[in-house]
Protein backbone atom coordinates (compact mmCIF):
# COMPACT_ATOMS: atom_id res chain seq x y z
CA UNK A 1 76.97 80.84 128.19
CA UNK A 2 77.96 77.33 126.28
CA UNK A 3 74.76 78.27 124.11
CA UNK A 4 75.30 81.27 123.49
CA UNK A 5 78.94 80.86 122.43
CA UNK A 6 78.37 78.04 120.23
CA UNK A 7 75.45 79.93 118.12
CA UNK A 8 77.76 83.01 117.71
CA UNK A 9 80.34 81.35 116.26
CA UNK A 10 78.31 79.34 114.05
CA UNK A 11 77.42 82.53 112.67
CA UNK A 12 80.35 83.17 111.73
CA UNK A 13 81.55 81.55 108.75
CA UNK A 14 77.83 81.70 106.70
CA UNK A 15 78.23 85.72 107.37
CA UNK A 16 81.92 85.71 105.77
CA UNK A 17 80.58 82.99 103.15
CA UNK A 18 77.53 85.16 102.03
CA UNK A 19 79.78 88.03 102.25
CA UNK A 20 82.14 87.47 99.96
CA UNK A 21 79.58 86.08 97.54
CA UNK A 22 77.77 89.43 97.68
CA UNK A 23 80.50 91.59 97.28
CA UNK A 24 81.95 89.40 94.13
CA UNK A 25 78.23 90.01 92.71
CA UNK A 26 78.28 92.99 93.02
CA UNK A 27 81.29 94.05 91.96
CA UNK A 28 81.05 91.67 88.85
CA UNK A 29 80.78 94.84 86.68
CA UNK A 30 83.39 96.81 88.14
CA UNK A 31 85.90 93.77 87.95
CA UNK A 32 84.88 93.18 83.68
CA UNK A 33 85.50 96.98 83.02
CA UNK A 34 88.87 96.77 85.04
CA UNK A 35 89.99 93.33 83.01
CA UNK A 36 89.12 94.88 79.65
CA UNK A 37 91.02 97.91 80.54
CA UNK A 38 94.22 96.39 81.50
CA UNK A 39 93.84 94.97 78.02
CA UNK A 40 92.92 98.57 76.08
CA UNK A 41 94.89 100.65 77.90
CA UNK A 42 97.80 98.49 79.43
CA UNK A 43 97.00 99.26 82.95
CA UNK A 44 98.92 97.58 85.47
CA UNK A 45 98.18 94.82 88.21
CA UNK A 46 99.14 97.25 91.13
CA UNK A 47 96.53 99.98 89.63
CA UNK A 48 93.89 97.59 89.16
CA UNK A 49 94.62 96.01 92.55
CA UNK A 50 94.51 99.40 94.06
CA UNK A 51 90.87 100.53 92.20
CA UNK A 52 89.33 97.13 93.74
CA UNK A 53 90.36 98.45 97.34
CA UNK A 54 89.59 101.35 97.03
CA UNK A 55 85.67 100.38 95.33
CA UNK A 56 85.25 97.58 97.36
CA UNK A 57 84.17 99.88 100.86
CA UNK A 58 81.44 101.53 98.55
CA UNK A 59 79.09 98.10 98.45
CA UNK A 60 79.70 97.31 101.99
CA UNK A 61 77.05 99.39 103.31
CA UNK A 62 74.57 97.13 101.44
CA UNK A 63 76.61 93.39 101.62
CA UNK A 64 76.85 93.35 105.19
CA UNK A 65 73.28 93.30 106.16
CA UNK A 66 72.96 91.08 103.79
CA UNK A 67 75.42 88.40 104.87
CA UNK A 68 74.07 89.17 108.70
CA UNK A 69 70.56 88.06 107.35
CA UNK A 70 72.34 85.10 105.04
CA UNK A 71 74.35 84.20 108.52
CA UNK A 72 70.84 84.30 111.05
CA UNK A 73 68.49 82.01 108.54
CA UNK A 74 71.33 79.73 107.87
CA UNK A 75 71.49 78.82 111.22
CA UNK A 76 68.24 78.96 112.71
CA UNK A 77 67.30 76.88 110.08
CA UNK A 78 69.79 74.56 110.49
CA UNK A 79 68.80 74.16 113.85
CA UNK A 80 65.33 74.13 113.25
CA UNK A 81 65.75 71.41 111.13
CA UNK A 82 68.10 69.25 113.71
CA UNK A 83 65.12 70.04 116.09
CA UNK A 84 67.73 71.98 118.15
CA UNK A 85 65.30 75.16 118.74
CA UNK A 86 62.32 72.83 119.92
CA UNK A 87 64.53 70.93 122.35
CA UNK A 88 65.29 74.17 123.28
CA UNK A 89 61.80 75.36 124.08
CA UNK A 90 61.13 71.97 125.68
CA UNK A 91 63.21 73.11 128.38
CA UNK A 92 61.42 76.04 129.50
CA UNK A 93 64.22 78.65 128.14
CA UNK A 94 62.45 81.31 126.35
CA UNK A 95 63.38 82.84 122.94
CA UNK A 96 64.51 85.99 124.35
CA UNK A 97 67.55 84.31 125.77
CA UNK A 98 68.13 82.03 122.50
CA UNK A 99 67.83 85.13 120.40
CA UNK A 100 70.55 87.09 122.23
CA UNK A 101 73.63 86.06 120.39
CA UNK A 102 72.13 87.10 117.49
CA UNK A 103 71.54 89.96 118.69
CA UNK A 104 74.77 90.58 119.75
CA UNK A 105 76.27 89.61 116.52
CA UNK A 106 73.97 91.92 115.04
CA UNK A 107 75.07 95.20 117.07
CA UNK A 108 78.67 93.99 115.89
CA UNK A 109 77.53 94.35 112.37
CA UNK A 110 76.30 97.65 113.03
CA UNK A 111 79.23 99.04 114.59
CA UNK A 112 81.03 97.43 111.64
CA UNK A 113 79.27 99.04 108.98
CA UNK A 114 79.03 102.59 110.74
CA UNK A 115 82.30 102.60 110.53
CA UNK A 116 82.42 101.78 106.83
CA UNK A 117 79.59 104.48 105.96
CA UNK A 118 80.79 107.11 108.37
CA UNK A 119 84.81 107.13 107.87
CA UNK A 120 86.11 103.89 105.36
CA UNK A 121 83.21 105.21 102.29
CA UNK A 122 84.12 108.61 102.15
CA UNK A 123 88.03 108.09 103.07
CA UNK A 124 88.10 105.58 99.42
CA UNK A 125 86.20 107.70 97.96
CA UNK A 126 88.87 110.24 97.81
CA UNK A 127 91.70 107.98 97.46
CA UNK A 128 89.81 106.29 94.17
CA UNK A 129 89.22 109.88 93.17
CA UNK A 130 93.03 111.23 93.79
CA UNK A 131 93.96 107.53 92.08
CA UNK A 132 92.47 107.82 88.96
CA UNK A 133 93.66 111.45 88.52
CA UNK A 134 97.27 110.42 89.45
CA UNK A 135 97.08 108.40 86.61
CA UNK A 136 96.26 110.55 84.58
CA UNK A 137 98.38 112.96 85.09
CA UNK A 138 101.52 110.65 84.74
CA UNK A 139 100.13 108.98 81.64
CA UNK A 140 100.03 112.14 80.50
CA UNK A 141 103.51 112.74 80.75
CA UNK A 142 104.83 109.60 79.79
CA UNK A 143 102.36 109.39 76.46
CA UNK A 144 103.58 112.80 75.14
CA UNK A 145 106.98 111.54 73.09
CA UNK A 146 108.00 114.38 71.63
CA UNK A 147 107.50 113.79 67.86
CA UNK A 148 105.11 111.45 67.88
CA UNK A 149 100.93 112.04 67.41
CA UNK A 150 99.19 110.70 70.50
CA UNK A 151 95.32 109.92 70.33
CA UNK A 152 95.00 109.04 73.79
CA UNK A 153 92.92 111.61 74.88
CA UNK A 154 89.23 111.29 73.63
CA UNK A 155 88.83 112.98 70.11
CA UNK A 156 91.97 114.76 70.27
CA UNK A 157 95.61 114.54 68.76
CA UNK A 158 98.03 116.10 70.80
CA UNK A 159 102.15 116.26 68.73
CA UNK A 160 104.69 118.03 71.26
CA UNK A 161 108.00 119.24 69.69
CA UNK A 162 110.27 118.41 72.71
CA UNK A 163 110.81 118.90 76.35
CA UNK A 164 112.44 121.98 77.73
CA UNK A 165 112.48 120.07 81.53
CA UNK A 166 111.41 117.60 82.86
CA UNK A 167 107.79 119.29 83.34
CA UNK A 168 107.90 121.83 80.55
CA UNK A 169 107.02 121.13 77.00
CA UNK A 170 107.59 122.92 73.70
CA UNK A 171 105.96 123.10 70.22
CA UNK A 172 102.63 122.05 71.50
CA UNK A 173 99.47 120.96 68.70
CA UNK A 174 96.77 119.79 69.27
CA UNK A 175 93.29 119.51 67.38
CA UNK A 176 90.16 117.48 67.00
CA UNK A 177 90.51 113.86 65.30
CA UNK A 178 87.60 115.05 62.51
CA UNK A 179 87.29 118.28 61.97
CA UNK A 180 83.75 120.51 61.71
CA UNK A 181 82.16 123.07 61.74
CA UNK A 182 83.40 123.97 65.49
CA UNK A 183 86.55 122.26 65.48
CA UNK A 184 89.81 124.34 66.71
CA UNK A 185 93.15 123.73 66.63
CA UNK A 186 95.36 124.49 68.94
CA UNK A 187 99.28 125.65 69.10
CA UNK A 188 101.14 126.84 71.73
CA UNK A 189 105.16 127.70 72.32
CA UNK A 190 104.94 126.09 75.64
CA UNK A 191 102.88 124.39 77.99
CA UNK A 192 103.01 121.50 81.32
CA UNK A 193 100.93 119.25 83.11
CA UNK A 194 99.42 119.98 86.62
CA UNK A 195 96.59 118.59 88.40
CA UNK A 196 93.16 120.79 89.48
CA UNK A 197 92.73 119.32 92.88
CA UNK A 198 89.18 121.44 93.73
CA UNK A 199 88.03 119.56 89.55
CA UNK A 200 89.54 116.61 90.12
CA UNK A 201 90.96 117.02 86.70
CA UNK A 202 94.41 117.23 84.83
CA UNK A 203 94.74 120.17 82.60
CA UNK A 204 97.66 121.18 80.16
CA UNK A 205 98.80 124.82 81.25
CA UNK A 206 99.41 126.21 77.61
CA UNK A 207 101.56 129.35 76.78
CA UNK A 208 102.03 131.57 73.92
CA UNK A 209 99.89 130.19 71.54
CA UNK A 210 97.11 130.58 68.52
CA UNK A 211 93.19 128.75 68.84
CA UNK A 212 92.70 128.22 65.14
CA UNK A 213 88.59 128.12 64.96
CA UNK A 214 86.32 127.41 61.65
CA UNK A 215 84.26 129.96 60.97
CA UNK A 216 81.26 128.26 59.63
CA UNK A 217 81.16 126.62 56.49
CA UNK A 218 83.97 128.48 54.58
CA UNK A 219 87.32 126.82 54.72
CA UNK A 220 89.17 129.85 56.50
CA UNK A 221 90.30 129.52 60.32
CA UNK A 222 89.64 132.42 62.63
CA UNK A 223 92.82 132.92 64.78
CA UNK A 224 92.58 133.97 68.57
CA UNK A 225 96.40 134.31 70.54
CA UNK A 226 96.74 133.69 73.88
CA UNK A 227 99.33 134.11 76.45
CA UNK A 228 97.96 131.20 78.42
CA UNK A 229 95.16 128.84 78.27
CA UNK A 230 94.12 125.91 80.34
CA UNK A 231 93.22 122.87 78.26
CA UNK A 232 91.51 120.00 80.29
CA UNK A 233 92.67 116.74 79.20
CA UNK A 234 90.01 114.18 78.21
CA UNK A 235 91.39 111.15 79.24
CA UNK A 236 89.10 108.49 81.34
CA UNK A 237 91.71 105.41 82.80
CA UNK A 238 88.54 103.49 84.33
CA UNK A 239 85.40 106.32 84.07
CA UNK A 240 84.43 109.29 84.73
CA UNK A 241 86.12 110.66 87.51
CA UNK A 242 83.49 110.54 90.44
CA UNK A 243 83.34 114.64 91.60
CA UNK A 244 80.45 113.89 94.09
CA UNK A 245 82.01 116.00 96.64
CA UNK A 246 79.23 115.12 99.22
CA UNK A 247 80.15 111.15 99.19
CA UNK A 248 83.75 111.85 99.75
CA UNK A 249 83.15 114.49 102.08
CA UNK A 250 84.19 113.30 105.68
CA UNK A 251 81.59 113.08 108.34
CA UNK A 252 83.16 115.44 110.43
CA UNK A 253 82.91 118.34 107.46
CA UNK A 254 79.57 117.19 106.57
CA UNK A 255 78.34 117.89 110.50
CA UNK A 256 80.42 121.37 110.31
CA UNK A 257 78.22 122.21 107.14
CA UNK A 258 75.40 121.48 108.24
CA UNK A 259 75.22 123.58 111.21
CA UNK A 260 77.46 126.26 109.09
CA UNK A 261 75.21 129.38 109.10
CA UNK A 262 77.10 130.95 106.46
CA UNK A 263 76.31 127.97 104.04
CA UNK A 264 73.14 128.25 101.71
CA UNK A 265 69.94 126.59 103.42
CA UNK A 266 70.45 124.15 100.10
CA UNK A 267 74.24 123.21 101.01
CA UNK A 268 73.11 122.86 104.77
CA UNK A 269 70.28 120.73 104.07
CA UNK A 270 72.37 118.27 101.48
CA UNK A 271 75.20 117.63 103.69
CA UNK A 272 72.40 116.86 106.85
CA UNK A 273 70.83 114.23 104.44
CA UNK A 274 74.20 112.91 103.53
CA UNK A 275 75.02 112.66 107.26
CA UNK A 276 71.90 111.18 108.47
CA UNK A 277 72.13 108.75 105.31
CA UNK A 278 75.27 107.62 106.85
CA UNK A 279 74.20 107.37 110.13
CA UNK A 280 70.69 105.70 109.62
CA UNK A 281 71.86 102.67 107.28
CA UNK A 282 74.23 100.80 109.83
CA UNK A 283 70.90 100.22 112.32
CA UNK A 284 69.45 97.61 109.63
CA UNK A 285 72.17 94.89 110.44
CA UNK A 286 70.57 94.56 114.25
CA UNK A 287 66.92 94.97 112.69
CA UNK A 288 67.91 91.93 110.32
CA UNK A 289 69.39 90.20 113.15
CA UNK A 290 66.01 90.37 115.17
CA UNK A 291 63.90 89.72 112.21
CA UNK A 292 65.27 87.38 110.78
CA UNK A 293 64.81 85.23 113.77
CA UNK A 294 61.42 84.18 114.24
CA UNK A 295 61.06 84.32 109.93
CA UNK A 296 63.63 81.71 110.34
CA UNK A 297 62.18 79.24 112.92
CA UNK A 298 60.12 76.78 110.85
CA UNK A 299 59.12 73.32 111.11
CA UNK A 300 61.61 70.29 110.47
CA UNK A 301 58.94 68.55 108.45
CA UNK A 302 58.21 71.51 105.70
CA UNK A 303 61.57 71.99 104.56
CA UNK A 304 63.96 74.24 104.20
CA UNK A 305 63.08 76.36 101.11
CA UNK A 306 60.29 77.87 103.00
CA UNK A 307 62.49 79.60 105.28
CA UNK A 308 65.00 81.09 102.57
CA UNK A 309 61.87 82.27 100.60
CA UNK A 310 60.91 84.42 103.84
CA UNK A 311 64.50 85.79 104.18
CA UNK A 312 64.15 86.87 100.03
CA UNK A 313 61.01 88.75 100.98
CA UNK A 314 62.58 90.29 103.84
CA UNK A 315 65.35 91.71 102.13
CA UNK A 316 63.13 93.00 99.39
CA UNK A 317 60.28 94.71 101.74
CA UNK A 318 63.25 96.63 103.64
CA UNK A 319 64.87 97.98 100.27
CA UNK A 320 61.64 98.78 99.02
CA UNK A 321 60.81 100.72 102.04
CA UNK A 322 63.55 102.28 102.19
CA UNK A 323 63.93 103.60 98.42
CA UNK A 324 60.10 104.86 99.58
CA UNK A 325 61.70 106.61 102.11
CA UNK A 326 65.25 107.87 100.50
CA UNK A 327 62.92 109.61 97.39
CA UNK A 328 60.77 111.36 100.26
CA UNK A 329 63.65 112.41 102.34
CA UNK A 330 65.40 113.58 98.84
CA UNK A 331 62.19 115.20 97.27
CA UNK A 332 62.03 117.79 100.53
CA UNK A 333 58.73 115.51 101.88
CA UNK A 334 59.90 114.15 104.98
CA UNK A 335 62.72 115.14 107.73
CA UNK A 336 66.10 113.45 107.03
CA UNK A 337 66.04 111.35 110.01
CA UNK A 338 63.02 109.63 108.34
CA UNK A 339 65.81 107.05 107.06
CA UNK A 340 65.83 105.85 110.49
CA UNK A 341 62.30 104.50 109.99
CA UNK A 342 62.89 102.18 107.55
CA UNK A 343 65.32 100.36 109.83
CA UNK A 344 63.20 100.97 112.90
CA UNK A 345 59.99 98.78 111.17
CA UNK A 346 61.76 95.73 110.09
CA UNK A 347 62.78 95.89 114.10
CA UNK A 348 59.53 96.46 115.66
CA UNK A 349 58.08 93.83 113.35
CA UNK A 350 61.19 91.27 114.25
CA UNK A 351 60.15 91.62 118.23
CA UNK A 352 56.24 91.58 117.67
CA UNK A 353 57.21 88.24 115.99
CA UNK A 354 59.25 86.99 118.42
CA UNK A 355 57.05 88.24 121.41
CA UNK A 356 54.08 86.28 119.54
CA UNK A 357 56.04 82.87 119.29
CA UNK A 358 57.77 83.26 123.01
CA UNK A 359 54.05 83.52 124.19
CA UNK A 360 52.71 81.31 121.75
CA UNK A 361 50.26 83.48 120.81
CA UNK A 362 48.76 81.80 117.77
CA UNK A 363 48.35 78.41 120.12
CA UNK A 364 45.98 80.41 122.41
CA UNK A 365 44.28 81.73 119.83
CA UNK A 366 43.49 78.84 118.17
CA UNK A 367 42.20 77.32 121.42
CA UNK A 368 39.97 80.27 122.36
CA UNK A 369 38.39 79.79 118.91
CA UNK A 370 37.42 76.29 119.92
């Protein structure tokens, strides 16, 4: 029990080390766009603090295993090198017992991460969704000084007159920076703000107005009037607004489609991949933490870089197998519970290993040779 406490929480601070590292790489990207944008477009700390959150849960799914098989190698190796796992052996214990708080660290890591893919992904998602169309929506209404030309939004100038309310606008223009061939311009008497929740979109409800439209090459506008009209406003605060319903769609809706009768076999079959995706990924933390293992064990006197070279090639063979498996499963050539395989192989292979160095397979073999 003094063993097996001692290994799990060495494990401990290389998996939060690795873990951060991973997430700040990949997130590198999102973090530059963010900076520059505060800069553009005069965003504000608590918006940009609140779009990291919210993004962070979405490269989770991928940094954790990858900090459990950062945390296993750095250890094993560590006491592979100190002799600690030979000393071990010496004493009859088998690997089977020595491996267990790994293994236990590595179900951890999988409940951890199911919960990320299954309810944290999908939940941010949304929010990072609903954020970014918040602010638009109140940019929107603080931009538009009556008076004044606003470019703001993409290729368009919008001029309002004034404000009959707080909502409500009044002498409303608005038309393409450079005008062509299609270019319109657009008045209205009246118009507002609102948000399209199903689009994921802020539009400008316009009233009473006139679409002024070029007709070809002559220099004459072709008028259309219009009680209403709904204008979508181009405005991007970070990037396209992500309208993937399936990856914000919560588990528990993505289960009710799937088995929905009524839905299209299409619908049915996307949301069961979606769900399976979900479910399938967390299982490669405890494959890693089995794996990882006997790749780890090497000898004090060849170094160390030998063992972080096998835990590189581990990582690689798994993703590769898996984006084999991912284009299948999408492509309609396997089941969706295929995704499970990937996972499954990097286990089987991880106890085959450590069955083969618990028996000392390779010794036997090399004296049955002889």
């Amino acid at each position: 029990m003094i063993l097996f406490r001692s290994i799990f929480r060495e494990l401990v601070n290389p998996f939060l080390m690795t873990l951060l590292v991973m997430v700040g790489l990949l997130m590198t990207q999102q973090v530059y766009d963010l900076v520059n944008l505060v800069v553009e477009r005069r965003l504000n700390l608590a918006e940009v603090g609140l779009m990291l959150v919210y993004l962070a849960p979405q490269v989770l799914d991928v940094t954790v295993p990858l900090a459990v098989v950062g945390a296993v190698f750095v250890v094993v190796i560590r006491q592979s090198m100190d002799a600690e796992v030979i000393s071990l052996r010496a004493t009859g214990r088998a690997l089977w017992s020595y491996a267990a708080p790994f293994l236990i660290f590595g179900a951890i890591m999988t409940g951890v991460t199911a919960y990320v893919t299954v309810w944290l992904q999908p939940l941010a998602s949304r929010l990072y969704q609903n954020l970014q169309v918040e602010m638009v929506r109140w940019r929107a209404e603080q931009k538009l000084v009556p008076g004044e030309l606003n470019y703001d939004f993409g290729d368009k100038v919008i001029r309002v007159g004034g404000r009959k309310s707080a909502k409500e606008l009044s002498d409303i223009f608005i038309a393409s920076r450079h005008l062509g061939p299609t270019s319109s311009v657009i008045t209205a008497h009246s118009g507002w703000i609102e948000v399209d929740d199903k689009a994921k979109r802020v539009v400008f409800r316009l009233k009473d107005g006139t679409v002024y439209t070029l007709s070809g090459d002559a220099p004459e506008f072709r008028t259309v009037n219009f009680d209403t009209m709904r204008y979508a406003l181009n405005y991007k605060p970070v990037q396209i607004v992500d309208t993937h319903t399936l990856r914000s769609t919560p588990s528990s809706r993505l289960l009710a489609n799937a088995r929905d009768a009524a839905q299209s076999a299409s619908a049915r079959a996307s949301a069961l991949d979606e769900l399976i995706r979900r479910v399938a990924t967390p299982w490669v933390c405890l494959a890693f933490a089995l794996a990882s293992i006997p790749m780890a064990i090497i000898d004090p006197r060849s170094g160390r870089r030998a063992g972080y070279l096998r835990a590189i090639f581990l990582v690689v063979a798994y993703f590769v197998v898996w984006a084999a498996f991912k284009d299948l499963v999408g492509g309609g050539k396997a089941v969706p519970y295929a995704m499970f395989l990937p996972a499954l192989l990097i286990f089987l292979y991880g106890m085959l290993r450590l069955w083969q160095m618990n028996a000392d397979v390779d010794s036997l073999w090399r004296a049955f040779r002889r």
